[in-house]
PDB file of N, CA and C in Angstrom:
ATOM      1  N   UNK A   1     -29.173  25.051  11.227  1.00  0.00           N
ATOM      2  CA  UNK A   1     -28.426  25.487  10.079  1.00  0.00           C
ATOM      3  C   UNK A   1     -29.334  26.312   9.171  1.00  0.00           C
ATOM      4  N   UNK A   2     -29.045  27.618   8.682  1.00  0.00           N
ATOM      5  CA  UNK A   2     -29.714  28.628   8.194  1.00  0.00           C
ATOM      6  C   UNK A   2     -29.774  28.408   6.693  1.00  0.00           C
ATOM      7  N   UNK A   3     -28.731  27.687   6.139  1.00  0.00           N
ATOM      8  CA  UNK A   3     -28.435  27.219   5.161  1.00  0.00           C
ATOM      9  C   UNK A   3     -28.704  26.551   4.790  1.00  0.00           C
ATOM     10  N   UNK A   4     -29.316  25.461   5.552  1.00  0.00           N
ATOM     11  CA  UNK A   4     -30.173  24.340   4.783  1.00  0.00           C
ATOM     12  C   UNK A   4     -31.456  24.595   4.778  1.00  0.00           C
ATOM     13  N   UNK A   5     -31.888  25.566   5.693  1.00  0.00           N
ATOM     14  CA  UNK A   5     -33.716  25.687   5.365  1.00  0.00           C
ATOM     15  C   UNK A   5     -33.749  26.558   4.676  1.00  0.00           C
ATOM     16  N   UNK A   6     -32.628  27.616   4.042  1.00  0.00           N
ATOM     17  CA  UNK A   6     -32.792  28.642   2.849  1.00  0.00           C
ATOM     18  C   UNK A   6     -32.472  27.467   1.340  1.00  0.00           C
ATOM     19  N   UNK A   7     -32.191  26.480   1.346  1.00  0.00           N
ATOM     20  CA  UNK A   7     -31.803  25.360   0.099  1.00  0.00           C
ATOM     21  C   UNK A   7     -32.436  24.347   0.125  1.00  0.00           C
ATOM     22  N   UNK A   8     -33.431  23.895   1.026  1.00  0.00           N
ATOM     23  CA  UNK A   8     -34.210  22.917   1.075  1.00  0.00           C
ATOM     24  C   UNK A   8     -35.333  22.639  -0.400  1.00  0.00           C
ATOM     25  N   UNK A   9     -35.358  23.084  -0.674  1.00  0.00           N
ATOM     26  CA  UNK A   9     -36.326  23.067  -2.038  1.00  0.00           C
ATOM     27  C   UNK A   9     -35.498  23.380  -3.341  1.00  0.00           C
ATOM     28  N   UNK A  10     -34.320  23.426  -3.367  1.00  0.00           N
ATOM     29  CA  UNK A  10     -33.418  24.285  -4.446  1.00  0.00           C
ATOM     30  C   UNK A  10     -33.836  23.148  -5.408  1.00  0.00           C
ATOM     31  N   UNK A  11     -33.731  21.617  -5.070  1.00  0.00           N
ATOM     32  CA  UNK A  11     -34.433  20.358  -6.414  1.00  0.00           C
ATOM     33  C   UNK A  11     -35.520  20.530  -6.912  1.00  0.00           C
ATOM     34  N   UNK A  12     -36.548  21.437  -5.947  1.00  0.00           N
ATOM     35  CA  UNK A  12     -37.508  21.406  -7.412  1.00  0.00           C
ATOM     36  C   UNK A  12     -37.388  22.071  -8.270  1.00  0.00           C
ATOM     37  N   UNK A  13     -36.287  22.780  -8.621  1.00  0.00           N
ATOM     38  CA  UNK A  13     -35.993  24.043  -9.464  1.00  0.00           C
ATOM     39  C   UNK A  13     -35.227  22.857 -10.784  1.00  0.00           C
ATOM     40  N   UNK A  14     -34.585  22.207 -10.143  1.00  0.00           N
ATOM     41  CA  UNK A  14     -33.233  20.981 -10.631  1.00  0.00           C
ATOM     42  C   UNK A  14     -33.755  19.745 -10.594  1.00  0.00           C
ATOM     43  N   UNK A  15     -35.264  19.770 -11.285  1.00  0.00           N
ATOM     44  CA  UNK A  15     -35.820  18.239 -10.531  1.00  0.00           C
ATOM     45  C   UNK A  15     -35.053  17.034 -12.142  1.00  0.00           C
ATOM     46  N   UNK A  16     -34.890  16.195 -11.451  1.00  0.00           N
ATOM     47  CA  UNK A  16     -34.351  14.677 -11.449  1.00  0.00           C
ATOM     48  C   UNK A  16     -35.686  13.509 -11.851  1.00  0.00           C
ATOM     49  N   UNK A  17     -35.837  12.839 -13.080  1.00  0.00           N
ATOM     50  CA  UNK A  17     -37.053  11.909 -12.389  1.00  0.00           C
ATOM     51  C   UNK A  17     -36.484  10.767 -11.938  1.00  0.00           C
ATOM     52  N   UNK A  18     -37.277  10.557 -11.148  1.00  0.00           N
ATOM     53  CA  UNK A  18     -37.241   9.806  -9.912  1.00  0.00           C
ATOM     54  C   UNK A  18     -36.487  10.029  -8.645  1.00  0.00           C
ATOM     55  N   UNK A  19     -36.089  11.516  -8.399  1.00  0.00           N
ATOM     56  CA  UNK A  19     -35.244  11.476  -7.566  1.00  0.00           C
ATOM     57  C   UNK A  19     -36.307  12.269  -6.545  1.00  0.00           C
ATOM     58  N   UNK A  20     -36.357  12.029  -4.986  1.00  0.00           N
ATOM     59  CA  UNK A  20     -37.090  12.961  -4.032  1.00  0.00           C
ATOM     60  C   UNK A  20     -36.269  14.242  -4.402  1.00  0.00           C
ATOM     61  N   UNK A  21     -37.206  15.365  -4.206  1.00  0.00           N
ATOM     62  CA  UNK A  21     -37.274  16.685  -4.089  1.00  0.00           C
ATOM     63  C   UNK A  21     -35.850  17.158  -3.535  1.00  0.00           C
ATOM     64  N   UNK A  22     -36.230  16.190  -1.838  1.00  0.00           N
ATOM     65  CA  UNK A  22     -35.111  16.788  -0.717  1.00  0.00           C
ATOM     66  C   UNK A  22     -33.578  15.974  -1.209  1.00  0.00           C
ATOM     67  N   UNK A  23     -33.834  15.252  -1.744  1.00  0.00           N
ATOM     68  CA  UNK A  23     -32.146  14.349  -2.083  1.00  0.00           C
ATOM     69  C   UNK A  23     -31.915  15.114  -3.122  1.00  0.00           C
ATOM     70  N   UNK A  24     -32.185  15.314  -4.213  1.00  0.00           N
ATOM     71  CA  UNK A  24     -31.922  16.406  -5.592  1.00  0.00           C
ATOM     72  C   UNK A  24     -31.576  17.871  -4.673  1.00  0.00           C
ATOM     73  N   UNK A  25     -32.309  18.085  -4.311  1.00  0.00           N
ATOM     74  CA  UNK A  25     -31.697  19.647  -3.400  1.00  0.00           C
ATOM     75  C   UNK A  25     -30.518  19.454  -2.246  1.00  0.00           C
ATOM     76  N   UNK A  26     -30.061  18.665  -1.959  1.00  0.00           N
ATOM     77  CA  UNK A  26     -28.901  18.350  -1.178  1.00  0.00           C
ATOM     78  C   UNK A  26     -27.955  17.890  -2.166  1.00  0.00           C
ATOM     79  N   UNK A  27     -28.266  17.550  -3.073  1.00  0.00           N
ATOM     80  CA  UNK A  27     -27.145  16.981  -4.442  1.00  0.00           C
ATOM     81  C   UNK A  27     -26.550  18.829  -4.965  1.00  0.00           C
ATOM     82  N   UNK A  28     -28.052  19.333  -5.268  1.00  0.00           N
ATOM     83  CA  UNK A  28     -27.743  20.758  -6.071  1.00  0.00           C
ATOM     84  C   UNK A  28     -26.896  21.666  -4.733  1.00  0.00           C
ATOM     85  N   UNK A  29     -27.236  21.603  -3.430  1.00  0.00           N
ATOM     86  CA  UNK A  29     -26.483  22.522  -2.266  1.00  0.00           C
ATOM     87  C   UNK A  29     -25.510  22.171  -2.387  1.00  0.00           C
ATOM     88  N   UNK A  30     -24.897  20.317  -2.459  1.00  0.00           N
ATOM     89  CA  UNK A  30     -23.368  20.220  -2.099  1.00  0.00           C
ATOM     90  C   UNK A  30     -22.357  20.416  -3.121  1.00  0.00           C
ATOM     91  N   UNK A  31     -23.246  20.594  -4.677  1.00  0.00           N
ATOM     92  CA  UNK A  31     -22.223  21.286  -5.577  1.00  0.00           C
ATOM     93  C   UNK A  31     -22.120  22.646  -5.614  1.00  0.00           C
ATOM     94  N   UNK A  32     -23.074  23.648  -5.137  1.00  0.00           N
ATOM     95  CA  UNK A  32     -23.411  24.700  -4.737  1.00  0.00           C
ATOM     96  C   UNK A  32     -21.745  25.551  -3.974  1.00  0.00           C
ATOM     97  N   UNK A  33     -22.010  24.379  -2.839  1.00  0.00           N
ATOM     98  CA  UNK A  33     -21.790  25.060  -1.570  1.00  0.00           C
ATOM     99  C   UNK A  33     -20.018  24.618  -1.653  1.00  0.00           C
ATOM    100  N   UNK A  34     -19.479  23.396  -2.407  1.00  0.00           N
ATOM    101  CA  UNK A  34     -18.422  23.272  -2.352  1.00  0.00           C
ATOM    102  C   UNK A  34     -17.132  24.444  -3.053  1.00  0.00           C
ATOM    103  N   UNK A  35     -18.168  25.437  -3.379  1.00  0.00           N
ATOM    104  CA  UNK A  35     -17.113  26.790  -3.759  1.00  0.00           C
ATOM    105  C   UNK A  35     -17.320  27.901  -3.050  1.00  0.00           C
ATOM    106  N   UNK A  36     -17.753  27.543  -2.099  1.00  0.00           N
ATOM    107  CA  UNK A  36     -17.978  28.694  -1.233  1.00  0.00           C
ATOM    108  C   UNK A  36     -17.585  27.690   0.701  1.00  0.00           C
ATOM    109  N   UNK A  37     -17.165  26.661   0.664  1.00  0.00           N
ATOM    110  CA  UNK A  37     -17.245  26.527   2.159  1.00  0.00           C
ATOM    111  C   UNK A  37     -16.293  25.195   1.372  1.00  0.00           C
ATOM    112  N   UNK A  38     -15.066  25.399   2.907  1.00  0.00           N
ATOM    113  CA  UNK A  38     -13.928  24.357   2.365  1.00  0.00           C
ATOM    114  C   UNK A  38     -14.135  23.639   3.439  1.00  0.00           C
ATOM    115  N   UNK A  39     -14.858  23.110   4.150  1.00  0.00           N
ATOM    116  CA  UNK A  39     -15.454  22.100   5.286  1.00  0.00           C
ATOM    117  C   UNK A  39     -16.185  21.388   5.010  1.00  0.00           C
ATOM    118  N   UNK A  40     -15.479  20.196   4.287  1.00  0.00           N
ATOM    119  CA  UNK A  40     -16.062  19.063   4.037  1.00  0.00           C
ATOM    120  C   UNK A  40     -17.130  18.531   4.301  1.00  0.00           C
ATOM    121  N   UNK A  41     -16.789  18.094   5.904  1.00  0.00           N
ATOM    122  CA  UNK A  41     -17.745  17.784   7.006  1.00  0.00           C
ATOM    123  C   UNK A  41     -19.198  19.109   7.440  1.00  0.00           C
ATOM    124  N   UNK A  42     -18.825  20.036   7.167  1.00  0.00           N
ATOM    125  CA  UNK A  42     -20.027  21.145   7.159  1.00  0.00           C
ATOM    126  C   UNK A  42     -20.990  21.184   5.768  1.00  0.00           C
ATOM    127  N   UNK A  43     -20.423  20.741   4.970  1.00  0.00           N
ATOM    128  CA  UNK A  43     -21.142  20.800   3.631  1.00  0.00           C
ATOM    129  C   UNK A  43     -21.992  19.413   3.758  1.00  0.00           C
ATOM    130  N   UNK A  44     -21.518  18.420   4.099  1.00  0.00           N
ATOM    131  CA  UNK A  44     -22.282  17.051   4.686  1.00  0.00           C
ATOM    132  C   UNK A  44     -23.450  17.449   5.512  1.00  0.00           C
ATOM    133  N   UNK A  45     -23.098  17.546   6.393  1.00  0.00           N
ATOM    134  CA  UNK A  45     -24.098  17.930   8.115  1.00  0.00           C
ATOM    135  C   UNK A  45     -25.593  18.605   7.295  1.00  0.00           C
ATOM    136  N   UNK A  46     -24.957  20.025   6.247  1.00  0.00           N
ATOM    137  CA  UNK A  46     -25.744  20.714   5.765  1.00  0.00           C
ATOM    138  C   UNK A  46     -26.512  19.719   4.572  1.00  0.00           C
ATOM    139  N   UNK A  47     -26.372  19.083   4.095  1.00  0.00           N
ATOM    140  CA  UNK A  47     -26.626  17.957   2.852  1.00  0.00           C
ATOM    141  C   UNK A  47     -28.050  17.426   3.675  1.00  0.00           C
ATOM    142  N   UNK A  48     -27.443  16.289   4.935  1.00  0.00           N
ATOM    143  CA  UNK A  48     -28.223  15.719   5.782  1.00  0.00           C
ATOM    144  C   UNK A  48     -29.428  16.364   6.396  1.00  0.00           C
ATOM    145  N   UNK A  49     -29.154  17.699   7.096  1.00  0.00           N
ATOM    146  CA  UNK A  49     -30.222  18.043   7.135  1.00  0.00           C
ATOM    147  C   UNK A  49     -31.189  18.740   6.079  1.00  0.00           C
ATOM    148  N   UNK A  50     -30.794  19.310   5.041  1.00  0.00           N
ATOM    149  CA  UNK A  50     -31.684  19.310   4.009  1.00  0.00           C
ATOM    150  C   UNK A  50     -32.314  17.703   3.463  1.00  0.00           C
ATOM    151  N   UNK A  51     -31.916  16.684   3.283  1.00  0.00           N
ATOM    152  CA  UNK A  51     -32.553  15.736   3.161  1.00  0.00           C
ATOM    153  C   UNK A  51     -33.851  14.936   4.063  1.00  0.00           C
ATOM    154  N   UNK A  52     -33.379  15.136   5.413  1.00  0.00           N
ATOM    155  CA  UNK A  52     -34.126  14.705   7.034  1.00  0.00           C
ATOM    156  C   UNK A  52     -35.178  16.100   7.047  1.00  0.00           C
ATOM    157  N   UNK A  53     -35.116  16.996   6.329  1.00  0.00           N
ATOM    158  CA  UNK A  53     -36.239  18.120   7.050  1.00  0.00           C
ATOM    159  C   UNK A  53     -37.133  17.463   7.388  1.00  0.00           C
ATOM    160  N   UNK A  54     -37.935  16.621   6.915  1.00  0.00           N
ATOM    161  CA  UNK A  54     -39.631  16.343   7.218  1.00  0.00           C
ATOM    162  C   UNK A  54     -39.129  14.973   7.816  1.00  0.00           C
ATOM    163  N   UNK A  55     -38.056  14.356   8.234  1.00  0.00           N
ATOM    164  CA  UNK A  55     -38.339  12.986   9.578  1.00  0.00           C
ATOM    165  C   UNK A  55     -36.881  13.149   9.975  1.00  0.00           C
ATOM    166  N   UNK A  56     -36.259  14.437  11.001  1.00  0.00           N
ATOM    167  CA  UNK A  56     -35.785  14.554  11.481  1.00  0.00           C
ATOM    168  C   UNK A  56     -35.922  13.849  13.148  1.00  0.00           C
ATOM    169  N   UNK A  57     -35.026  13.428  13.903  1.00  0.00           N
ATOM    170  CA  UNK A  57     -35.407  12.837  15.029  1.00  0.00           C
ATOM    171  C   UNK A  57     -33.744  12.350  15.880  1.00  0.00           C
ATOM    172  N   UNK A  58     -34.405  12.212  17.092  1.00  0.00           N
ATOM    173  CA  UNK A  58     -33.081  12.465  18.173  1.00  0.00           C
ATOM    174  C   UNK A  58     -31.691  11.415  17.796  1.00  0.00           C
ATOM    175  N   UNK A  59     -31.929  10.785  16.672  1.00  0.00           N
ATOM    176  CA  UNK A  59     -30.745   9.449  16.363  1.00  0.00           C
ATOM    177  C   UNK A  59     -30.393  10.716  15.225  1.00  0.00           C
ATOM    178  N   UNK A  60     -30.471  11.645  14.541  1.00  0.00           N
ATOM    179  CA  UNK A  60     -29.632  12.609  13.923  1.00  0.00           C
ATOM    180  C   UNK A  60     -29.438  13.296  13.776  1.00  0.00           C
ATOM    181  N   UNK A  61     -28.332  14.207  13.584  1.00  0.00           N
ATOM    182  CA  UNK A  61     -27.554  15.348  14.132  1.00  0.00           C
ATOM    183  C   UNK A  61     -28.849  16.831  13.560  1.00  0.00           C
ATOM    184  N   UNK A  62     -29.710  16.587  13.282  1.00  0.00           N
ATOM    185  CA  UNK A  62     -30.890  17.571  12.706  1.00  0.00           C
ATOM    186  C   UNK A  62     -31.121  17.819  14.009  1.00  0.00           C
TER     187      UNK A  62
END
């Protein structure tokens, strides 16, 4: 997904304290992205793998 490694960092822009980097930037993509993409389930998938970038592995869809 091209879209999540171009938004992967968008939280440190939007940082949160106490929130990881990658969960704040999947929070800021899925309000982002919900006006531009009416696929629920694609805006998820994209969420997940922006969160999993750095311990992605064969149990998820990354």
């Amino acid at each position: 997904m091209h879209i999540a490694v171009l938004m992967h960092d968008w939280g440190a822009a939007w940082k949160m304290e106490g929130v990881d980097h990658a969960v704040r930037s999947a929070q800021v993509a899925k309000a982002y992205l919900q006006d531009t993409i009416k696929d629920h389930a694609r805006i998820e998938h994209i969420a997940e793998c922006i969160v999993n970038h750095h311990n992605g592995s064969k149990e998820k869809s990354i």
